[in-house]
N, C-alpha and C. Protein backbone atom coordinates (compact mmCIF):
# COMPACT_ATOMS: atom_id res chain seq x y z
N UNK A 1 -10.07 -18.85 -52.72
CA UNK A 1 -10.72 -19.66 -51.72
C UNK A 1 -9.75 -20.03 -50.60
N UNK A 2 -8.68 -20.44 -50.97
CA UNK A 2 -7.34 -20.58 -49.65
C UNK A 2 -7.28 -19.86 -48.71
N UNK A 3 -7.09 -18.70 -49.68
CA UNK A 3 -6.93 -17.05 -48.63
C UNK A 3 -7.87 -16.84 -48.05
N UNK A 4 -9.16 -16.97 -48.49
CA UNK A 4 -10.11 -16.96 -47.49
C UNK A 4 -10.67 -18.04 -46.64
N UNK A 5 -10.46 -18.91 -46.73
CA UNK A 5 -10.08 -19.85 -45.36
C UNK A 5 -9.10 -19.21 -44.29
N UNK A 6 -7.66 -18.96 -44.82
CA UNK A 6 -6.57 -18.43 -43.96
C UNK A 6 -6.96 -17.33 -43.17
N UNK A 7 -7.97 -16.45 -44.04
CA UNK A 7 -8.56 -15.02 -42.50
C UNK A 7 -9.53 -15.79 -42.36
N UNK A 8 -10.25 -16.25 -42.48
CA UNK A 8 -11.32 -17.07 -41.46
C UNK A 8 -10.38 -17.44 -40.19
N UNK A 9 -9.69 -18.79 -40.64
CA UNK A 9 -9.01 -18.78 -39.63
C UNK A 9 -7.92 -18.49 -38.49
N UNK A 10 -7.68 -17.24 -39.25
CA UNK A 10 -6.50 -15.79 -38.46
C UNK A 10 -7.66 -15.13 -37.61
N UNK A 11 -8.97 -14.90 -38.35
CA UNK A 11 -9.69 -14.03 -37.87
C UNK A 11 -10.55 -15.21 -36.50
N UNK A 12 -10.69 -16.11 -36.53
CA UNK A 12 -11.33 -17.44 -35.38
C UNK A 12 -10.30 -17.05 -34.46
N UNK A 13 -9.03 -17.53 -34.70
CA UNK A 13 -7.88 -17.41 -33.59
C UNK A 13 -7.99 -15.92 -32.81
N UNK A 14 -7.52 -14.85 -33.44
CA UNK A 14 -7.48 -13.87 -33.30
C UNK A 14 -8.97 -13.28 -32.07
N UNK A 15 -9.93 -14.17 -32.83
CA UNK A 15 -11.60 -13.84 -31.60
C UNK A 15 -11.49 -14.73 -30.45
N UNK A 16 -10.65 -15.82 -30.58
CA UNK A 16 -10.49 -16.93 -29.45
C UNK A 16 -9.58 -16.01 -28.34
N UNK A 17 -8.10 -16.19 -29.05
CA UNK A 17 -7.22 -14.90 -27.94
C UNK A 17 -8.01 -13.76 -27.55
N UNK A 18 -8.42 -13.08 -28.13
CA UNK A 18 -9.10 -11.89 -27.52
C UNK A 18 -10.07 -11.99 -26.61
N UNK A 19 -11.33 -12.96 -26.80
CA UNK A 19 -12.07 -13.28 -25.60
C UNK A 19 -10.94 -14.04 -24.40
N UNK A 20 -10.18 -14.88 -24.50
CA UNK A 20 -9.56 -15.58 -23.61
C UNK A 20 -8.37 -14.37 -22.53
N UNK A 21 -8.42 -13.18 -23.37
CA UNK A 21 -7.32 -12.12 -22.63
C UNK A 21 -8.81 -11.33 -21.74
N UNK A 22 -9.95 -11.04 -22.74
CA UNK A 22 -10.60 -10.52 -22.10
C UNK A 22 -11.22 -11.04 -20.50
N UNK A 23 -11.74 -12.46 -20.67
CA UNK A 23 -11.88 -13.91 -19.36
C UNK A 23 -10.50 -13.44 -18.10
N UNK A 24 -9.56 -13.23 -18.96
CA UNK A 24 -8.76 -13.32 -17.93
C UNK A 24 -8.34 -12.01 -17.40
N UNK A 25 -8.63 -10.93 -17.50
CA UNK A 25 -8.44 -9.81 -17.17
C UNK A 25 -9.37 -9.56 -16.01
N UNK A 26 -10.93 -10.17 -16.37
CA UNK A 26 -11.76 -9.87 -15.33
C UNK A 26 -11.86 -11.18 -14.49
N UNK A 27 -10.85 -12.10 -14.37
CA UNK A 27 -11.17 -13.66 -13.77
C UNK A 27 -10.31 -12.75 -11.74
N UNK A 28 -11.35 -12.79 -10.97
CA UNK A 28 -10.98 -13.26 -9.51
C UNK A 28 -9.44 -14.04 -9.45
N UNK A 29 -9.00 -12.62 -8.61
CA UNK A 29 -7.25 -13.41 -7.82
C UNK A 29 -7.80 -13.14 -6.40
N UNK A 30 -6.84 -14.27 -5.58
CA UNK A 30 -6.51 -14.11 -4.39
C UNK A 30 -5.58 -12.95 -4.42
N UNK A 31 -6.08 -12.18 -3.43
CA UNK A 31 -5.22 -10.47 -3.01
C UNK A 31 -4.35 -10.68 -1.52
N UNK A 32 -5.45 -10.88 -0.77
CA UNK A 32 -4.10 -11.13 0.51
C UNK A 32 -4.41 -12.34 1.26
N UNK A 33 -3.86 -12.52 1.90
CA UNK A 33 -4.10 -14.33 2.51
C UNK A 33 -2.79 -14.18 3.57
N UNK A 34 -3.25 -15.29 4.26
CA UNK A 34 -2.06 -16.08 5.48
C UNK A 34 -1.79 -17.14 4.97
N UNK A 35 -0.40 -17.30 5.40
CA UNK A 35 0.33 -18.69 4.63
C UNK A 35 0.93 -19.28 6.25
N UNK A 36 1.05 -20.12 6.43
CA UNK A 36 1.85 -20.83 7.83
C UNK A 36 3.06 -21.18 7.22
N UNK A 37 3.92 -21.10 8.15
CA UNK A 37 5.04 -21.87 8.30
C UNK A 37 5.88 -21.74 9.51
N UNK A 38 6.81 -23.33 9.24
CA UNK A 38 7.47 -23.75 10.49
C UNK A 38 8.66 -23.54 10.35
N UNK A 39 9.66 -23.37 9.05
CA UNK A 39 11.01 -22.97 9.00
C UNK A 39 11.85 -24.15 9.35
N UNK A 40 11.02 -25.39 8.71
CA UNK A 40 12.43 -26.10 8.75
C UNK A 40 11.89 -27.19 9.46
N UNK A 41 11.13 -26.69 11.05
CA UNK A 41 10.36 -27.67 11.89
C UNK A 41 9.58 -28.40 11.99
N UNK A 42 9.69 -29.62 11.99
CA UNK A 42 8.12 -30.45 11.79
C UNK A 42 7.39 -30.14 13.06
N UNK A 43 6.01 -30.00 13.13
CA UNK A 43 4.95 -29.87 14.04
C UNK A 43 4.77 -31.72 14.97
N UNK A 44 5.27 -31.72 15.98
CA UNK A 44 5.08 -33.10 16.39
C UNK A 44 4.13 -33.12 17.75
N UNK A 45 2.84 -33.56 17.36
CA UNK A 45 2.09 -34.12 18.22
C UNK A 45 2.49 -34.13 19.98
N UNK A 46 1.79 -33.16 20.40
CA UNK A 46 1.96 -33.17 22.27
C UNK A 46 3.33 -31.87 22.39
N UNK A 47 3.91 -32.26 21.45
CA UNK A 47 5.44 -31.10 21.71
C UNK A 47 4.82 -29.70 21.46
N UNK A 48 6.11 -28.83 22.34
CA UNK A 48 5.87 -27.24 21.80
C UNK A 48 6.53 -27.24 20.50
N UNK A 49 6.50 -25.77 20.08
CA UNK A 49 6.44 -25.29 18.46
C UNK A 49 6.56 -24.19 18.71
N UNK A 50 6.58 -23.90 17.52
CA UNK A 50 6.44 -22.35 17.07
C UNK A 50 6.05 -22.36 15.43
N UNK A 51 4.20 -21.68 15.74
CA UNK A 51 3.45 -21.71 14.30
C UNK A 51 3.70 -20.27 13.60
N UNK A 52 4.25 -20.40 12.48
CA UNK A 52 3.94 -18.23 12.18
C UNK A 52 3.46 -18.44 11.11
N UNK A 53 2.47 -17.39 11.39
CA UNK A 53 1.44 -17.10 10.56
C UNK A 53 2.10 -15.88 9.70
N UNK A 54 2.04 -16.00 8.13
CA UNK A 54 2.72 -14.90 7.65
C UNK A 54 1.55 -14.35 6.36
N UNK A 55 1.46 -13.08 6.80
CA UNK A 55 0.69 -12.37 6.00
C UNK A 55 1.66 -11.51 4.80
N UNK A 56 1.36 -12.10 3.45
CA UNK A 56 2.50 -12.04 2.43
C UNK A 56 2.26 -10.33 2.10
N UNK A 57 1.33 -9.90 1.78
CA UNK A 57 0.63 -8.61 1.12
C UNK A 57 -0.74 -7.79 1.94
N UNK A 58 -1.12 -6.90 1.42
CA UNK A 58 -2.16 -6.22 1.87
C UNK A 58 -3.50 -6.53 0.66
N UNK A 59 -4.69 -6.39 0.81
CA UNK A 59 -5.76 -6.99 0.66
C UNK A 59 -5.88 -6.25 -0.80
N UNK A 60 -5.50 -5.52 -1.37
CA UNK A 60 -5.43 -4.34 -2.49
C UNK A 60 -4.76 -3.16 -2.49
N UNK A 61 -4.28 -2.58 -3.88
CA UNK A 61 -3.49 -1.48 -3.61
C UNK A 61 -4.13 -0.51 -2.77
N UNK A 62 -3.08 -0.25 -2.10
CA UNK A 62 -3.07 1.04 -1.44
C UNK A 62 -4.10 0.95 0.24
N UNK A 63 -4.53 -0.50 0.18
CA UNK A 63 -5.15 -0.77 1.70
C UNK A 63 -4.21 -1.10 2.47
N UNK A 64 -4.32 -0.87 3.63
CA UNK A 64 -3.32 -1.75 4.59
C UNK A 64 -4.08 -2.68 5.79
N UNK A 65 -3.09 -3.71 6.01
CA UNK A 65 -3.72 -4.57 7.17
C UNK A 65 -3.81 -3.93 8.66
N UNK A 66 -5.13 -4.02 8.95
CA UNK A 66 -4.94 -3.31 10.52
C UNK A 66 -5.50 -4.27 10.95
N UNK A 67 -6.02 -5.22 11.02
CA UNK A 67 -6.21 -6.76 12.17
C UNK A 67 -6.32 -7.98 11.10
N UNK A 68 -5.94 -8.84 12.31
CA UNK A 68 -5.80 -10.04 11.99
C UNK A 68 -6.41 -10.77 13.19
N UNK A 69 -7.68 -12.02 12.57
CA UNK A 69 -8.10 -12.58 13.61
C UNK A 69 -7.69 -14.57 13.40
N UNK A 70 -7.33 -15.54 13.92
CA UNK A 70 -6.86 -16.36 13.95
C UNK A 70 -7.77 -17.65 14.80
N UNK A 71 -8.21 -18.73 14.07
CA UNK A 71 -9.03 -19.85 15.36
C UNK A 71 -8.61 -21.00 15.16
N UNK A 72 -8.54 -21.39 16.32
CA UNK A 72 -7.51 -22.71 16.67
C UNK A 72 -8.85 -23.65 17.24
N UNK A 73 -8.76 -24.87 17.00
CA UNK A 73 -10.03 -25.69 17.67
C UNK A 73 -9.36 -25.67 19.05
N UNK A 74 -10.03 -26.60 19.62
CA UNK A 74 -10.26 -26.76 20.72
C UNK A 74 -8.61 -27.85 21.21
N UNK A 75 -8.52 -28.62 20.16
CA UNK A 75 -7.70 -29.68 20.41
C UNK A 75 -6.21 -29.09 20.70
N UNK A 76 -6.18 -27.78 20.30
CA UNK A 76 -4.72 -27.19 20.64
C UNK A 76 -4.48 -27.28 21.87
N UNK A 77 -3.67 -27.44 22.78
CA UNK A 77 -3.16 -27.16 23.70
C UNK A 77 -2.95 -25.71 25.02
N UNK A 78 -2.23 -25.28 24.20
CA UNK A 78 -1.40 -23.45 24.33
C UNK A 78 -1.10 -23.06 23.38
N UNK A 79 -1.62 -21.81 22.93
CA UNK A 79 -0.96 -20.87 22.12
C UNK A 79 -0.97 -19.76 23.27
N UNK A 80 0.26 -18.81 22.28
CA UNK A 80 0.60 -17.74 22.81
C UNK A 80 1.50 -16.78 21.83
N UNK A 81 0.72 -15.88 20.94
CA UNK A 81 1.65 -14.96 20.59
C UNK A 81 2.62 -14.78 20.98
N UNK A 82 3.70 -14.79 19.87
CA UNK A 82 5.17 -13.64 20.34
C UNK A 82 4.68 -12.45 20.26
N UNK A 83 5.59 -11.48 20.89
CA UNK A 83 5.39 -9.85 20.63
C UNK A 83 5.48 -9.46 19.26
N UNK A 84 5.38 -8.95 18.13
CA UNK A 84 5.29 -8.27 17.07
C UNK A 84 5.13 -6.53 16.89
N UNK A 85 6.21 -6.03 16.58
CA UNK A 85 6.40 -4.54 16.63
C UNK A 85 5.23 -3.84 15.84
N UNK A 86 4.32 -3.43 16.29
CA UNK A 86 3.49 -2.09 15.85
C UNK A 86 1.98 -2.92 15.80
N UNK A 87 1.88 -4.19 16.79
CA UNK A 87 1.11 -4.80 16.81
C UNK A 87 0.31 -5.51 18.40
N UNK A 88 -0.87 -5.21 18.84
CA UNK A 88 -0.88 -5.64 19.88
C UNK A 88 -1.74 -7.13 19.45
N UNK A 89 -1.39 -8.21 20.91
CA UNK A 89 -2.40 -9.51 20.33
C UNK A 89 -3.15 -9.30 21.35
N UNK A 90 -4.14 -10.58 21.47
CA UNK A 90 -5.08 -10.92 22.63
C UNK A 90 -5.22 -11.82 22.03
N UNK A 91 -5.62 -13.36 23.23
CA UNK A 91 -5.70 -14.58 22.53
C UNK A 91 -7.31 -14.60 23.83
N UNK A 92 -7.99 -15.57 23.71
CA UNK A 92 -9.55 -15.46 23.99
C UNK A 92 -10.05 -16.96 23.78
N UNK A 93 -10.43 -17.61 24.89
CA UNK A 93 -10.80 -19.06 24.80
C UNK A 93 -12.51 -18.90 24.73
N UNK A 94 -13.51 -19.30 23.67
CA UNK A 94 -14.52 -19.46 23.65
C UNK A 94 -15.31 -20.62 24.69
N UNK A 95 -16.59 -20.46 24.35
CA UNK A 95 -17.06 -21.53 25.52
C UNK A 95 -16.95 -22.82 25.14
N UNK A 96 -16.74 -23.45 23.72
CA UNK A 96 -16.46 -24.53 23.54
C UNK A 96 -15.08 -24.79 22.93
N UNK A 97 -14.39 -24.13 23.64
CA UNK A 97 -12.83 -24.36 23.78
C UNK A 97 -11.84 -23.44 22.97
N UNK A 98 -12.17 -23.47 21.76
CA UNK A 98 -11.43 -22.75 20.53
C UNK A 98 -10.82 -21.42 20.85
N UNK A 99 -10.34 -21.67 20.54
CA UNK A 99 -8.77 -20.66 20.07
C UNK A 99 -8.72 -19.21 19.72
N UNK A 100 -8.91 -17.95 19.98
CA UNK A 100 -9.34 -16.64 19.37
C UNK A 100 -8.03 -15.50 19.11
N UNK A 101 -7.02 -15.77 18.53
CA UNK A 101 -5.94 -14.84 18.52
C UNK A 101 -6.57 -14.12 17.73
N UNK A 102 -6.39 -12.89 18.09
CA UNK A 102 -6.43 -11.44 17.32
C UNK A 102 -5.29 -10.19 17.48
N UNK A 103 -4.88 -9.52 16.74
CA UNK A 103 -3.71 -8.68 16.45
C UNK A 103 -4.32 -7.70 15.59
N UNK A 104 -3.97 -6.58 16.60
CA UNK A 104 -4.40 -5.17 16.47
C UNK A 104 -3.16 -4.65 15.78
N UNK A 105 -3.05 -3.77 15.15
CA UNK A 105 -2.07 -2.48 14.53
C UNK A 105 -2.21 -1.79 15.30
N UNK A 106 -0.83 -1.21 16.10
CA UNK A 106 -0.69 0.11 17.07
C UNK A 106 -0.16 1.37 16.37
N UNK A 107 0.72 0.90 14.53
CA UNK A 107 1.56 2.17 14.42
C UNK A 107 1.22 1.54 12.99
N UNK A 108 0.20 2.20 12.75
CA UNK A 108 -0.43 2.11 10.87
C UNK A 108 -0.63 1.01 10.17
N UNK A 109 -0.13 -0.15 10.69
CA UNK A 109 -0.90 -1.28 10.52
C UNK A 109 0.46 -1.87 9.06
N UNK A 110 -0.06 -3.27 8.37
CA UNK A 110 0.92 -3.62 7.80
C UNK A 110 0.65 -2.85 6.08
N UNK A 111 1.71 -2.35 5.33
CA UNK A 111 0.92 -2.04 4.06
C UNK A 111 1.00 -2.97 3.30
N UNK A 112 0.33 -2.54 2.10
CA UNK A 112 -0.26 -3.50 1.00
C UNK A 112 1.09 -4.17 0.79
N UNK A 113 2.23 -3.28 0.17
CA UNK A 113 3.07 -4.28 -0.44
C UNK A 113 4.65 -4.51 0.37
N UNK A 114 3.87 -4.88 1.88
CA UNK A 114 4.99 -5.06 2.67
C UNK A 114 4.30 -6.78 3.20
N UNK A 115 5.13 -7.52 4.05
CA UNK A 115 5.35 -9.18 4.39
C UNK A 115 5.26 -8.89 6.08
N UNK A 116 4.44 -9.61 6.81
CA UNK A 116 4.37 -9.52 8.33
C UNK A 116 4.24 -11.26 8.52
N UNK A 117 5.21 -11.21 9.80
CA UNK A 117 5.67 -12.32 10.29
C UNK A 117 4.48 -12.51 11.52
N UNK A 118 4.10 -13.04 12.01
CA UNK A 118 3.18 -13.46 12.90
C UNK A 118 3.51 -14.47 13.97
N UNK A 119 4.70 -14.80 15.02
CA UNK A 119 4.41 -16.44 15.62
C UNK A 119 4.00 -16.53 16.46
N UNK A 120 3.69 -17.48 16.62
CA UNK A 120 2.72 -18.05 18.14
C UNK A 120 3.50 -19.28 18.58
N UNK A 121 3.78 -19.17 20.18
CA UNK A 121 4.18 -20.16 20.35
C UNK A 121 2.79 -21.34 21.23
N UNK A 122 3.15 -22.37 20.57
CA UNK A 122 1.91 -23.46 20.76
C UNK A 122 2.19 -24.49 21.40
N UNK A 123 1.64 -25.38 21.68
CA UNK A 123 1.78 -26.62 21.88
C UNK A 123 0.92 -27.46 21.41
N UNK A 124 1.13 -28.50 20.54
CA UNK A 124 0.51 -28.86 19.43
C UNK A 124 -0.15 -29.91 20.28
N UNK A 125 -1.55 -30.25 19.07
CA UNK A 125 -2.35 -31.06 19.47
C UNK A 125 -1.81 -32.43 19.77
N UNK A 126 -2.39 -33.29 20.72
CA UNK A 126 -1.73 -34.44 20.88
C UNK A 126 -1.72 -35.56 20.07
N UNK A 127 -3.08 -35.57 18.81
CA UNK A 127 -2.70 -36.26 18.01
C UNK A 127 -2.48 -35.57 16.34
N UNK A 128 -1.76 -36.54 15.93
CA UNK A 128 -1.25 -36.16 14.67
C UNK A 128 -2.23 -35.75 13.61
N UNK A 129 -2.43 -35.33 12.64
CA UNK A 129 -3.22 -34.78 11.47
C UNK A 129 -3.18 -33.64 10.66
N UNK A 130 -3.99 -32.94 10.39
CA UNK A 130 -4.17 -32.21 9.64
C UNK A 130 -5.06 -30.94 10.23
N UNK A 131 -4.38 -29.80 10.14
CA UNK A 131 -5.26 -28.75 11.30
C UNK A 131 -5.54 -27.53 10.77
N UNK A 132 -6.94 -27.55 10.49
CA UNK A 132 -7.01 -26.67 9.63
C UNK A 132 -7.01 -24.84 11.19
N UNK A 133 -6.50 -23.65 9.96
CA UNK A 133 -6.33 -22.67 11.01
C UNK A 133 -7.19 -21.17 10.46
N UNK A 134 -8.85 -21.51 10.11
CA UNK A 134 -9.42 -20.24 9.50
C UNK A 134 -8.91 -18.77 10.31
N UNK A 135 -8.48 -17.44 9.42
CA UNK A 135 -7.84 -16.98 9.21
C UNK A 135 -8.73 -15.45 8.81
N UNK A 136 -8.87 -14.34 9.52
CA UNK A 136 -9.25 -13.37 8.48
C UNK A 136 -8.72 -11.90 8.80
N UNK A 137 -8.49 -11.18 7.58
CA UNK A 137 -7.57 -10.16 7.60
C UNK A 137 -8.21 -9.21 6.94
N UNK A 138 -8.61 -8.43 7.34
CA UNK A 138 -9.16 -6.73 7.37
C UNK A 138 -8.06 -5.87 7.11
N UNK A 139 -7.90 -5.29 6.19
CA UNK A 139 -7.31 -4.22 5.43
C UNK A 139 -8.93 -2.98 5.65
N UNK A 140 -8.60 -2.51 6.61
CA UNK A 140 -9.20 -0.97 6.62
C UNK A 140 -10.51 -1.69 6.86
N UNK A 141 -11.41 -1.10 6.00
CA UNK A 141 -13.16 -1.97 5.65
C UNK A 141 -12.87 -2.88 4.97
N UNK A 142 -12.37 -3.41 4.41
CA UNK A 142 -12.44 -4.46 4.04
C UNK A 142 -11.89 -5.71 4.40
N UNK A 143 -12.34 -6.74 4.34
CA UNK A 143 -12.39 -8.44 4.91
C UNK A 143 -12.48 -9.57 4.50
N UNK A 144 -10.66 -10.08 4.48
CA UNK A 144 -10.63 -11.18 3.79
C UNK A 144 -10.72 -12.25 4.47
N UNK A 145 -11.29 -13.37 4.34
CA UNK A 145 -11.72 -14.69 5.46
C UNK A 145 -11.30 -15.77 4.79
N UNK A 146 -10.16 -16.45 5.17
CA UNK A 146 -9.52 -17.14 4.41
C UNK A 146 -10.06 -18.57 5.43
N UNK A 147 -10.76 -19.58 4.38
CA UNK A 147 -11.32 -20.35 5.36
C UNK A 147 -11.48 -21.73 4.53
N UNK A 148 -11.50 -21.77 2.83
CA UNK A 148 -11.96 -22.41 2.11
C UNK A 148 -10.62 -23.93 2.74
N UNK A 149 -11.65 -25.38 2.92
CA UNK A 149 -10.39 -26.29 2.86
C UNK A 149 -9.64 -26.59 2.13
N UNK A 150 -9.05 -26.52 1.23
CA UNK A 150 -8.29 -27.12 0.62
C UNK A 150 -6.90 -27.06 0.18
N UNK A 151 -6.47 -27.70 -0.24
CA UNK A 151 -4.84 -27.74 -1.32
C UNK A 151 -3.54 -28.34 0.50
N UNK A 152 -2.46 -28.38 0.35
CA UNK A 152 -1.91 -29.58 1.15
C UNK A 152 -1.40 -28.57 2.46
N UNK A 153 -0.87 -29.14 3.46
CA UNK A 153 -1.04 -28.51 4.92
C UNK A 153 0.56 -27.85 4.79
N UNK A 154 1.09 -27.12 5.85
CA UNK A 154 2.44 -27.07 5.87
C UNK A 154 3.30 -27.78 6.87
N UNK A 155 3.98 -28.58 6.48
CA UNK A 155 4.90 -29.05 7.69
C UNK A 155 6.80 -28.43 7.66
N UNK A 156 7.36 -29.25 7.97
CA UNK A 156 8.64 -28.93 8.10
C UNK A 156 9.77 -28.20 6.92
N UNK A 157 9.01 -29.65 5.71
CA UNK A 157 9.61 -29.69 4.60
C UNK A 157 9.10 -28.74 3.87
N UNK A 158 7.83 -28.18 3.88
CA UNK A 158 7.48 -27.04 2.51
C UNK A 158 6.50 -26.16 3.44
N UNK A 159 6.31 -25.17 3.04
CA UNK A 159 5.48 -23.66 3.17
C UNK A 159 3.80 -24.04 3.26
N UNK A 160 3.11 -23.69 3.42
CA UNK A 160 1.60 -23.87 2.85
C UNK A 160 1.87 -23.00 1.46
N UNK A 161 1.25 -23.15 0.22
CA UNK A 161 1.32 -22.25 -0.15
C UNK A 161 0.65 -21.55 -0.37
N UNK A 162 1.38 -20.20 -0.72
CA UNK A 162 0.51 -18.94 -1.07
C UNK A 162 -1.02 -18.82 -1.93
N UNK A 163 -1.91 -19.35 -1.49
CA UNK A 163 -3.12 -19.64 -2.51
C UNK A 163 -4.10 -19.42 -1.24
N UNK A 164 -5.34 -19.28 -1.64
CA UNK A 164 -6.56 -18.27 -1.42
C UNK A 164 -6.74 -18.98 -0.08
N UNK A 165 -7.20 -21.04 0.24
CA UNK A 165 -7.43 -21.46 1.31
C UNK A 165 -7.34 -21.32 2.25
N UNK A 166 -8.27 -21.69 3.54
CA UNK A 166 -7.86 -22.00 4.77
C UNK A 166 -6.27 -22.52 5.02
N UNK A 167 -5.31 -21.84 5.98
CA UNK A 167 -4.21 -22.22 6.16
C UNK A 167 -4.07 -23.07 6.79
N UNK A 168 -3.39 -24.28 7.00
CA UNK A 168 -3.27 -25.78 7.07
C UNK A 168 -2.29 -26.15 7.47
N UNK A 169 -1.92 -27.01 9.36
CA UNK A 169 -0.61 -27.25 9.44
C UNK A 169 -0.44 -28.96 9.70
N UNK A 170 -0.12 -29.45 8.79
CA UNK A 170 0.21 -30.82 9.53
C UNK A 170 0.99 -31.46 11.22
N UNK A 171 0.49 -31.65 11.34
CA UNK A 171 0.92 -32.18 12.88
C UNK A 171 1.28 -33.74 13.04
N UNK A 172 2.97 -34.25 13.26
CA UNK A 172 3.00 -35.45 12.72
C UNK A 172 2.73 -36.71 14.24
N UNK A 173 2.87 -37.60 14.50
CA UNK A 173 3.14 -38.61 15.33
C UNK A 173 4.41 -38.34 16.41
N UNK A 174 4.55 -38.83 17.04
CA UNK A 174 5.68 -38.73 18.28
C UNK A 174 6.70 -39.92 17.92
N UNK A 175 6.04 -40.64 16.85
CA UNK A 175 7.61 -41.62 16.60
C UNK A 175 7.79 -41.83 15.43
């Protein structure tokens, strides 16, 4: 009777791990995304900057990034792409103000398991907060729209991090 309790319960465990490897084999990852960062700089309200947008990976093996589109509300100031090698931009003011950077691939675009730097130089909104920066990146046909709000912004001191959300830059006060 012991022993057969003991494979009962070798054999329970054993069906628990196995469904829980199986859950996680087929559980949804974030594949490619934009992360912001300032390198050190805090984002201060009314001042220029410099925001870069960094695209860590490509959207799945063996796709590569050939555009990137970027929207800024209205409350921004100036942006203005830097130049980026094998990449053309265009930035595009809508009718109710917002922000339209887009970046073309001129020379094959970024691959899956390469890191592209992105900056824009800006001039940040005049008041302080939290700014959100929806984000979407096309690998070939396919289209990732990184837009969801959440998890914490990036400022001076830390990265946004690498996770699926809308990318997020804090913007602090002038004193």
């Amino acid at each position: 009777m012991i022993i057969e309790n003991k494979i009962r319960k070798t054999s329970r465990r054993s069906s628990i791990l196995l469904v829980a490897c199986l859950f996680l084999s087929y559980a949804p990852s974030a594949q490619a995304h934009g992360t912001l960062n300032l390198y050190g700089e805090n984002a201060i309200a009314g001042k220029k900057g410099v925001l870069t947008l960094t695209i860590p990976h490509g959207c799945a093996a063996g796709t590569t990034t050939t555009k990137i589109v970027m929207k800024l509300d209205k409350t921004w100031r100036n942006v203005k792409p830097k130049a980026v090698v094998g990449w053309d931009s265009l930035v595009e003011r809508s009718a109710s103000g917002r922000w339209i950077l887009t970046w073309n691939a001129t020379a094959g675009g970024l691959p899956n398991t390469d890191s592209g730097d992105f900056p824009i130089a800006v001039r940040w909104p005049s008041k302080s907060g939290i700014y959100n920066t929806p984000t979407a990146q096309y690998c070939e046909t396919q289209l990732m729209d990184w837009k969801d709000p959440f998890n914490s912004a990036a400022d001076g001191d830390q990265a946004y991090p690498a996770t699926y959300p809308v990318p997020r830059v804090k913007v602090r006060s002038k004193g």
